[in-house]
C-alpha atoms as a PDB file:
ATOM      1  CA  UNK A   1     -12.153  23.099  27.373  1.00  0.00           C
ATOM      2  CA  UNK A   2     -14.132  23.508  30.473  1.00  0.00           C
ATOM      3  CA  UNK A   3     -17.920  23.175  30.983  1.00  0.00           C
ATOM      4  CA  UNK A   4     -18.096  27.149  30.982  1.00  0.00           C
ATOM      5  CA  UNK A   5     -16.871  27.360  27.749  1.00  0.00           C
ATOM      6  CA  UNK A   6     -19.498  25.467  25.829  1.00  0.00           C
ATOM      7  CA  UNK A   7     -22.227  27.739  24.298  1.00  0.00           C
ATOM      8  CA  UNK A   8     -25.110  25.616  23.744  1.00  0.00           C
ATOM      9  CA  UNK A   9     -27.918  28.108  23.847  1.00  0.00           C
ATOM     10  CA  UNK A  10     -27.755  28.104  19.649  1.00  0.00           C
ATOM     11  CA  UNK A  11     -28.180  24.753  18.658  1.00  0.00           C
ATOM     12  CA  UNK A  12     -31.239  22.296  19.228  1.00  0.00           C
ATOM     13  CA  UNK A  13     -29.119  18.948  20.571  1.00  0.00           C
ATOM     14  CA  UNK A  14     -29.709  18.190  23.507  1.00  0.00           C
ATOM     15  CA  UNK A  15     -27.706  20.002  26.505  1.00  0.00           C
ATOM     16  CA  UNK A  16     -26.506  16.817  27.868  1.00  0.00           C
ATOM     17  CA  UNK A  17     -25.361  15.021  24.923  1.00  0.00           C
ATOM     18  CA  UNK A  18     -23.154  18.153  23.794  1.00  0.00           C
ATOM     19  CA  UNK A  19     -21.429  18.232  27.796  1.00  0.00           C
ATOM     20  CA  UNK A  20     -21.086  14.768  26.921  1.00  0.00           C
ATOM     21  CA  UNK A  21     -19.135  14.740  23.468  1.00  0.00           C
ATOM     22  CA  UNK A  22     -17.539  18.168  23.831  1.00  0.00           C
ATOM     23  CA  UNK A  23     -15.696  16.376  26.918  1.00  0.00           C
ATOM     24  CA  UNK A  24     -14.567  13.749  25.217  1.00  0.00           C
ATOM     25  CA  UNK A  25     -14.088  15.022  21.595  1.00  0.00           C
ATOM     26  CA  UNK A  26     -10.107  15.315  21.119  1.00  0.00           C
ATOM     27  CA  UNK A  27      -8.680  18.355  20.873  1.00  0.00           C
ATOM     28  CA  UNK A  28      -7.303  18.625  17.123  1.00  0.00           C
ATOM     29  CA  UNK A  29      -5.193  21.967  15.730  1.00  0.00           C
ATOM     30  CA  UNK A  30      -5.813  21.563  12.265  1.00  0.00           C
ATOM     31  CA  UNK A  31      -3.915  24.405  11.166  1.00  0.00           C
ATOM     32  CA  UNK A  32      -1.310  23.617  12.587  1.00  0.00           C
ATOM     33  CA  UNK A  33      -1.281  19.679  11.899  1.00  0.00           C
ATOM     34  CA  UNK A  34      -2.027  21.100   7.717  1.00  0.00           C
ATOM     35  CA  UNK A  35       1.811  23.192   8.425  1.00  0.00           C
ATOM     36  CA  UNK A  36       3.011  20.423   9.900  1.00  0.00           C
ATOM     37  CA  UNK A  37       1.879  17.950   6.776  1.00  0.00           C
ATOM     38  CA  UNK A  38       3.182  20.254   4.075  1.00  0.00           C
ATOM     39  CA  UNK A  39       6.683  20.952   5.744  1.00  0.00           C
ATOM     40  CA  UNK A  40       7.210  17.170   5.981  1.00  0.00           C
ATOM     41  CA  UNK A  41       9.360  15.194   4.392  1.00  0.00           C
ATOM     42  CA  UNK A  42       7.462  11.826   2.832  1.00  0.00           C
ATOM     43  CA  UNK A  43       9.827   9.277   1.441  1.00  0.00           C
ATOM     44  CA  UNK A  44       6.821   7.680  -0.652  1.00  0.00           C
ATOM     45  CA  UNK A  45       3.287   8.885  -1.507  1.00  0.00           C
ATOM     46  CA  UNK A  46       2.015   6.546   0.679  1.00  0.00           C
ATOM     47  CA  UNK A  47       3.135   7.693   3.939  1.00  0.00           C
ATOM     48  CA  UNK A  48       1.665  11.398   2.475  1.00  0.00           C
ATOM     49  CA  UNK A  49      -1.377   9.512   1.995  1.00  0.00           C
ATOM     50  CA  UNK A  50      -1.398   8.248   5.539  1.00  0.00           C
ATOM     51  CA  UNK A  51      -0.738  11.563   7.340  1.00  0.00           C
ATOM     52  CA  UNK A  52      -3.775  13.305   5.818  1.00  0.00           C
ATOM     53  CA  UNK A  53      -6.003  10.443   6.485  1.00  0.00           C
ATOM     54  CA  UNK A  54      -4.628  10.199   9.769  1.00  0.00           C
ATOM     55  CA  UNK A  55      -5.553  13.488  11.008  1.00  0.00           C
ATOM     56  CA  UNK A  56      -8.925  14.301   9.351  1.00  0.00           C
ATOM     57  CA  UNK A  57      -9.819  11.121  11.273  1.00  0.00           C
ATOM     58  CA  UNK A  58      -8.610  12.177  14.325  1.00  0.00           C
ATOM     59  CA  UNK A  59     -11.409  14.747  14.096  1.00  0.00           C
ATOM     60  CA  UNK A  60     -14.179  12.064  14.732  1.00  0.00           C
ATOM     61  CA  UNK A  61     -16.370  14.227  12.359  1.00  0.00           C
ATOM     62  CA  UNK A  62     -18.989  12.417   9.970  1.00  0.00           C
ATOM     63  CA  UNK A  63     -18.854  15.391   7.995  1.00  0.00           C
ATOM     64  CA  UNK A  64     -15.094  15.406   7.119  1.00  0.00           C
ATOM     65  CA  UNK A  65     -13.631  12.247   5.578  1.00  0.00           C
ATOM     66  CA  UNK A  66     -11.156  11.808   3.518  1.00  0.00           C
ATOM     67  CA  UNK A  67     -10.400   9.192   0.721  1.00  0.00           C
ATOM     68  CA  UNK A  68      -7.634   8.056   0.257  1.00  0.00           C
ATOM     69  CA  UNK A  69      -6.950   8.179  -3.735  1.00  0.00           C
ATOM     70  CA  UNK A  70      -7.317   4.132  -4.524  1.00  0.00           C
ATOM     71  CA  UNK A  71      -3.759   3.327  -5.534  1.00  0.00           C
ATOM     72  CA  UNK A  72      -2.649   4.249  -1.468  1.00  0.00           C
ATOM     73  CA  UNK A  73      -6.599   2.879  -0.550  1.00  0.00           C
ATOM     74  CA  UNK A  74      -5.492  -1.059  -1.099  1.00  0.00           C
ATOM     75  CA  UNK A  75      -2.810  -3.567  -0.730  1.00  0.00           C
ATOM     76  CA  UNK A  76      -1.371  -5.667  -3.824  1.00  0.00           C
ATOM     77  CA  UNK A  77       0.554  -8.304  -2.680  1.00  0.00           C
ATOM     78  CA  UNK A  78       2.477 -10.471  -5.615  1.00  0.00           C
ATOM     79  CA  UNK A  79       2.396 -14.276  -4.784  1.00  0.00           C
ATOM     80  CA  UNK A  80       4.687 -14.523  -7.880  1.00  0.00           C
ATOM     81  CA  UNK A  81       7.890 -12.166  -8.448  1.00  0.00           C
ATOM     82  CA  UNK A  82       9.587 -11.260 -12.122  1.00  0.00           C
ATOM     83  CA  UNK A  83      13.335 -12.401 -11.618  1.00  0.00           C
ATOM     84  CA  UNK A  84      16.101 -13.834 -13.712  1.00  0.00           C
ATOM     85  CA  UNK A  85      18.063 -17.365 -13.077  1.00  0.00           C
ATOM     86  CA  UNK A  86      20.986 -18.564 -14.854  1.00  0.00           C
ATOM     87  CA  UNK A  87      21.028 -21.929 -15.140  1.00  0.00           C
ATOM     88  CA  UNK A  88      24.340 -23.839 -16.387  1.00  0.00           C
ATOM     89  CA  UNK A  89      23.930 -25.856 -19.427  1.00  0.00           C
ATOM     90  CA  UNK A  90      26.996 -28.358 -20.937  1.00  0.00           C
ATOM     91  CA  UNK A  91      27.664 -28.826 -24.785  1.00  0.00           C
ATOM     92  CA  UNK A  92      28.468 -31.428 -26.747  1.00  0.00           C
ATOM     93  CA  UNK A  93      32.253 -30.470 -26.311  1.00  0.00           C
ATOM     94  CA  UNK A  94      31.833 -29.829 -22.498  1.00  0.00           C
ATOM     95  CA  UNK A  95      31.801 -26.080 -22.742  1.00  0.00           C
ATOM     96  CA  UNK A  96      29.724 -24.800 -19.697  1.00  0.00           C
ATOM     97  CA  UNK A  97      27.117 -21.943 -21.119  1.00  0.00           C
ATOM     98  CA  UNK A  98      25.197 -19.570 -18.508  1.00  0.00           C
ATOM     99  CA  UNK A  99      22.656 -17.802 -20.469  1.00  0.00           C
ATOM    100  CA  UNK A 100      20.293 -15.508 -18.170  1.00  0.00           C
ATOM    101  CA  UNK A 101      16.679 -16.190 -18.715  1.00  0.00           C
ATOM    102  CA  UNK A 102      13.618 -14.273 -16.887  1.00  0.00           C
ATOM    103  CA  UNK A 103      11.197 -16.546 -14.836  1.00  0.00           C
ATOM    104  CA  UNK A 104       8.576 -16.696 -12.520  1.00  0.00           C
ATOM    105  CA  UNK A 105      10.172 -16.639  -8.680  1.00  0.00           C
ATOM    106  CA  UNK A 106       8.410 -17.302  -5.275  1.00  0.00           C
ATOM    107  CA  UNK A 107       7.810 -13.445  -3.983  1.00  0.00           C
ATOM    108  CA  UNK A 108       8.590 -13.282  -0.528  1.00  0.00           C
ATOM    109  CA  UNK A 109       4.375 -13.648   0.063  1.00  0.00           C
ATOM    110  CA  UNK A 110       4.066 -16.985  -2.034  1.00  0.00           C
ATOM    111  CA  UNK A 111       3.182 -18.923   1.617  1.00  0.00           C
ATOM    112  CA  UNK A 112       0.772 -17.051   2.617  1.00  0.00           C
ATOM    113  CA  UNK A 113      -0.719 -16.379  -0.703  1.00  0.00           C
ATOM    114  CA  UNK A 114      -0.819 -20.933  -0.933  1.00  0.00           C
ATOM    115  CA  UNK A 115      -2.231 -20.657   2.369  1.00  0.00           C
ATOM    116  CA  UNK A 116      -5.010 -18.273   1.333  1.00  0.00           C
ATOM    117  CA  UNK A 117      -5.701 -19.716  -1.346  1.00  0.00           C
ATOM    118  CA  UNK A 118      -4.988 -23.598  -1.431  1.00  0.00           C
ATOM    119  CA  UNK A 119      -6.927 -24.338  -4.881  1.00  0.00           C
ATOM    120  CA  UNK A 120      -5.245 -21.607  -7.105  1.00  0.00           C
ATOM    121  CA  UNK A 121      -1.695 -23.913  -8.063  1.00  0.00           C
ATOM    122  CA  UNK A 122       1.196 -21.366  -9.493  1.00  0.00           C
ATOM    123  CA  UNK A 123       4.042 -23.897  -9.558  1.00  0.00           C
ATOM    124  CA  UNK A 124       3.890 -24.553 -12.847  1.00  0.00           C
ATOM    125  CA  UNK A 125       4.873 -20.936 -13.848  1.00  0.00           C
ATOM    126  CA  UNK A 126       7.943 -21.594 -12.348  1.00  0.00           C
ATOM    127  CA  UNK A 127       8.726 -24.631 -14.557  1.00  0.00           C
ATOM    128  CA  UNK A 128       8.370 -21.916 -17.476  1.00  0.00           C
ATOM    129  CA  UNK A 129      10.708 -19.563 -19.253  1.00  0.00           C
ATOM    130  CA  UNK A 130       9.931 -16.240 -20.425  1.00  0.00           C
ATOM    131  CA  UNK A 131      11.157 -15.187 -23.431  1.00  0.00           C
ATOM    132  CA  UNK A 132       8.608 -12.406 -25.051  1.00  0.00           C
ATOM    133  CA  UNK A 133       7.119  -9.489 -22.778  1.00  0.00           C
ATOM    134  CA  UNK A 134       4.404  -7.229 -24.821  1.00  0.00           C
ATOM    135  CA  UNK A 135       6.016  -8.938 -28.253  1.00  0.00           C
ATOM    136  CA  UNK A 136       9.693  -7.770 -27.273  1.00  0.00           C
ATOM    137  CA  UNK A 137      12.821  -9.976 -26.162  1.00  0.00           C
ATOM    138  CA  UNK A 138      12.645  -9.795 -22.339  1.00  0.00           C
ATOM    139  CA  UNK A 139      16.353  -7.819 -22.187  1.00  0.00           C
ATOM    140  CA  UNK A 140      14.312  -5.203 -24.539  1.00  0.00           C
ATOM    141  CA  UNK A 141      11.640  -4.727 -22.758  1.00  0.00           C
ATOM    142  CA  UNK A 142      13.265  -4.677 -19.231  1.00  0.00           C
ATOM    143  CA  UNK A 143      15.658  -2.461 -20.292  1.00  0.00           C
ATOM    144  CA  UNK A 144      13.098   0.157 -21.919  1.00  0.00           C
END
């Protein structure tokens, strides 16, 4: 866009100010980038999420925002993971048993989460076994 092309004779901003932000103001096709969007492929809702966010912003417009619906607005992180151990237990006749049981785990953020929050002790969930979830055995209601 050149200086020429800017008709400024309709609007009471200042003449100066529009020079100023239609030089600067990034040149966005939305069409185009709205074909673009819906012949995508997204591999999760998230990254959909992103792309639509991504290029209303682009149009540095107060006017046109977007919000992102609040399941893709946030970040959950789980200092504490669902898993299942098998430990090894002897009898009396010194038969080895494995019987799986669902526990607590460390998730992969468990550091940073003790880090963060150096008050808030979760180790002794992992000294604990679970054996109902919602009143159900945990194989039933894992496997529902």
């Amino acid at each position: 866009m050149s200086r020429s092309d800017i008709n400024i004779s309709s609007t009471h901003v200042p003449k100066n100010l529009l020079l100023v932000a239609s030089l600067l103001a990034p040149q966005v096709q939305v069409k185009e980038a709205l074909v673009t969007i819906k012949s995508a492929t997204y591999s999760n809702g998230f990254d959909f999420q992103e792309a639509v966010h991504t290029l209303l912003t682009s149009l540095l417009d107060a006017h046109t925002w977007y919000k992102k619906p609040s399941c893709y607005a946030a970040t959950y992180v789980l200092s504490v993971a669902f898993g299942l151990v098998i430990p090894e237990s002897v009898t009396a006749s010194g038969v080895v048993e494995q019987e799986p049981e669902a526990a607590f785990i460390q998730s992969t953020f468990y550091d940073e989460y003790s880090t963060l929050f150096p008050d808030i002790d979760l180790s002794p969930l992992f000294k604990a076994t679970i054996s109902l979830i919602n009143g159900l055995e945990w194989q039933t209601a894992v496997h529902d």
